[in-house]
Protein backbone atom coordinates (compact mmCIF):
# COMPACT_ATOMS: atom_id res chain seq x y z
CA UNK A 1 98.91 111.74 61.66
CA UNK A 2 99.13 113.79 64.46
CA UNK A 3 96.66 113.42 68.08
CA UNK A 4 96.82 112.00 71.41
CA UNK A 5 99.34 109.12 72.09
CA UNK A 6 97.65 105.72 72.65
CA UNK A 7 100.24 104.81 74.36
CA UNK A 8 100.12 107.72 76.71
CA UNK A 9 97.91 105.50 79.16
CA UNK A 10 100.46 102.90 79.32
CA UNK A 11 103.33 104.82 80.39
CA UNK A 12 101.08 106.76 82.99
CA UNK A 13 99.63 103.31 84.19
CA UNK A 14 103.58 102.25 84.60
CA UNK A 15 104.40 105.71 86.18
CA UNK A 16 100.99 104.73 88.77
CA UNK A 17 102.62 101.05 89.67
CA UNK A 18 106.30 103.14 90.29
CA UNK A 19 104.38 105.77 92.52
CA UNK A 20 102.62 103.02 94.16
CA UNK A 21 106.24 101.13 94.59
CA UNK A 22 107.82 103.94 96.13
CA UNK A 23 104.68 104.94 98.23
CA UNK A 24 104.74 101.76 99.88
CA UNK A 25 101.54 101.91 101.06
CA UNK A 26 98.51 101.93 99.16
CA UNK A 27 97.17 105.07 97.92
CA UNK A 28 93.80 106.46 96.89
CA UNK A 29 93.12 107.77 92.63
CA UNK A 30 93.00 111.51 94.19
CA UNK A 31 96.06 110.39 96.46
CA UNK A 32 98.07 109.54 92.97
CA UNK A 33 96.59 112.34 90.74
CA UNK A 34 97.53 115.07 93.87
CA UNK A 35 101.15 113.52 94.37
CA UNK A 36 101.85 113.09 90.71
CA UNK A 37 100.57 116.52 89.86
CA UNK A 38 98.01 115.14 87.49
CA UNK A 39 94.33 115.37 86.79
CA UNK A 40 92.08 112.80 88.49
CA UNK A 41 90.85 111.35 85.44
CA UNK A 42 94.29 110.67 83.85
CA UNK A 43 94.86 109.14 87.39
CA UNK A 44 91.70 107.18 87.02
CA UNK A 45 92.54 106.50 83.04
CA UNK A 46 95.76 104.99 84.51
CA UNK A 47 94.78 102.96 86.85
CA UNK A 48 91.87 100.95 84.42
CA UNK A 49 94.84 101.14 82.05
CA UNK A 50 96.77 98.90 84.95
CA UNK A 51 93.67 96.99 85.94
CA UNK A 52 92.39 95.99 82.65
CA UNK A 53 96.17 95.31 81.31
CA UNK A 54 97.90 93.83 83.47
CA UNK A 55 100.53 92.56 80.75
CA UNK A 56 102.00 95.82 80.65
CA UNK A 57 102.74 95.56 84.19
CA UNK A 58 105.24 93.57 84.20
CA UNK A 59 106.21 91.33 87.68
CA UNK A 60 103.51 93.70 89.57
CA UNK A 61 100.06 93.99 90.01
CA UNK A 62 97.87 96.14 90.72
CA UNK A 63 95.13 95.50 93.62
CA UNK A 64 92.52 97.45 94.76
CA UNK A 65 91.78 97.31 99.25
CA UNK A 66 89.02 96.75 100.28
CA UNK A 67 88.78 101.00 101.00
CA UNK A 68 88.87 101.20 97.47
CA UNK A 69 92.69 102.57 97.69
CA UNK A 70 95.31 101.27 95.47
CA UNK A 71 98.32 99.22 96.07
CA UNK A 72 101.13 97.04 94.14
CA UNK A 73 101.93 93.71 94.27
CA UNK A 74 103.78 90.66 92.85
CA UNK A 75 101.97 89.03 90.28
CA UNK A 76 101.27 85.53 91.79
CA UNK A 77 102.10 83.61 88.72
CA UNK A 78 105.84 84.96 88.63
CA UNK A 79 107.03 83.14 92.03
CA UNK A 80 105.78 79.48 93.11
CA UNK A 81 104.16 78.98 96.64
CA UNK A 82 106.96 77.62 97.53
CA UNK A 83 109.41 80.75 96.10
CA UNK A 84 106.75 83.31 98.32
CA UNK A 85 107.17 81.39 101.80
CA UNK A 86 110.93 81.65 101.05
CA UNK A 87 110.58 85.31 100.44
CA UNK A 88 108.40 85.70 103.51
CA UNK A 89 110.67 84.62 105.93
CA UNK A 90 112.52 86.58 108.27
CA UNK A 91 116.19 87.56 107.59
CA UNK A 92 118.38 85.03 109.11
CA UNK A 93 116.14 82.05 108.94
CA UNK A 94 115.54 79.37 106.33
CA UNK A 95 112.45 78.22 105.48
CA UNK A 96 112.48 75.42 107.90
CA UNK A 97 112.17 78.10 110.21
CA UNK A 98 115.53 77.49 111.72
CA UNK A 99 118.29 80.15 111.77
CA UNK A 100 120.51 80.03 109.24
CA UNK A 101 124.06 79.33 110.32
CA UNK A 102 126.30 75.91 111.07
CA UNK A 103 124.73 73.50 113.15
C-alpha cells in the first residue's frame, strides 16, 4: 500500500519543537513554515500534531503566547517544583539562595 506517511506529521511536529529549541524564542506558524522552507499548512499540520499529541513530544511542550506565536517548554510533569526552583537559580548559588562555596 502505497500514500502519504501517517507518520509524516509526527516527525514534522518533532522537527517544529527542534526549530523552536534552537530559535529560542517563540516563533509564529508563518515564522516556522518560512524558516523551515515549508508550506504553512504542513507548518500548521505540525503544530496541532504537537498540540494535540503531546506524547510524542517527549520532555517538551509546546505552548502557544498569548500573540498567538509558538514556543517550547519543559513539560511540567517531568521535573518537581522543587527540581524547577533548583534549575532556576543563578549559576553559583544554591537554592537557599546562598553562593555556593565553603563557608
Amino acid at each position: 500500500m502505497t500514500g502519504p506517511s501517517t507518520t509524516a506529521p509526527l516527525d514534522d511536529a518533532i522537527t517544529v519543537l527542534a526549530a523552536l529549541l534552537h530559535a529560542a524564542r517563540p516563533l509564529t506558524t508563518s515564522e516556522l513554515a518560512a524558516a523551515l522552507g515549508w508550506p504553512q499548512a504542513r507548518a500548521a499540520t505540525a503544530v496541532q500534531a504537537a498540540e494535540h499529541q503531546p506524547e510524542v513530544c517527549g520532555p517538551l511542550a509546546l505552548q502557544r503566547t498569548p500573540s498567538g506565536a509558538h514556543l517550547v517548554t519543559a513539560q511540567h510533569g517531568r521535573l518537581t517544583p522543587a527540581q524547577r526552583t533548583a534549575l532556576a537559580q543563578r549559576p553559583g548559588q544554591c537554592p537557599s539562595g546562598r553562593p555556593d562555596g565553603p563557608d
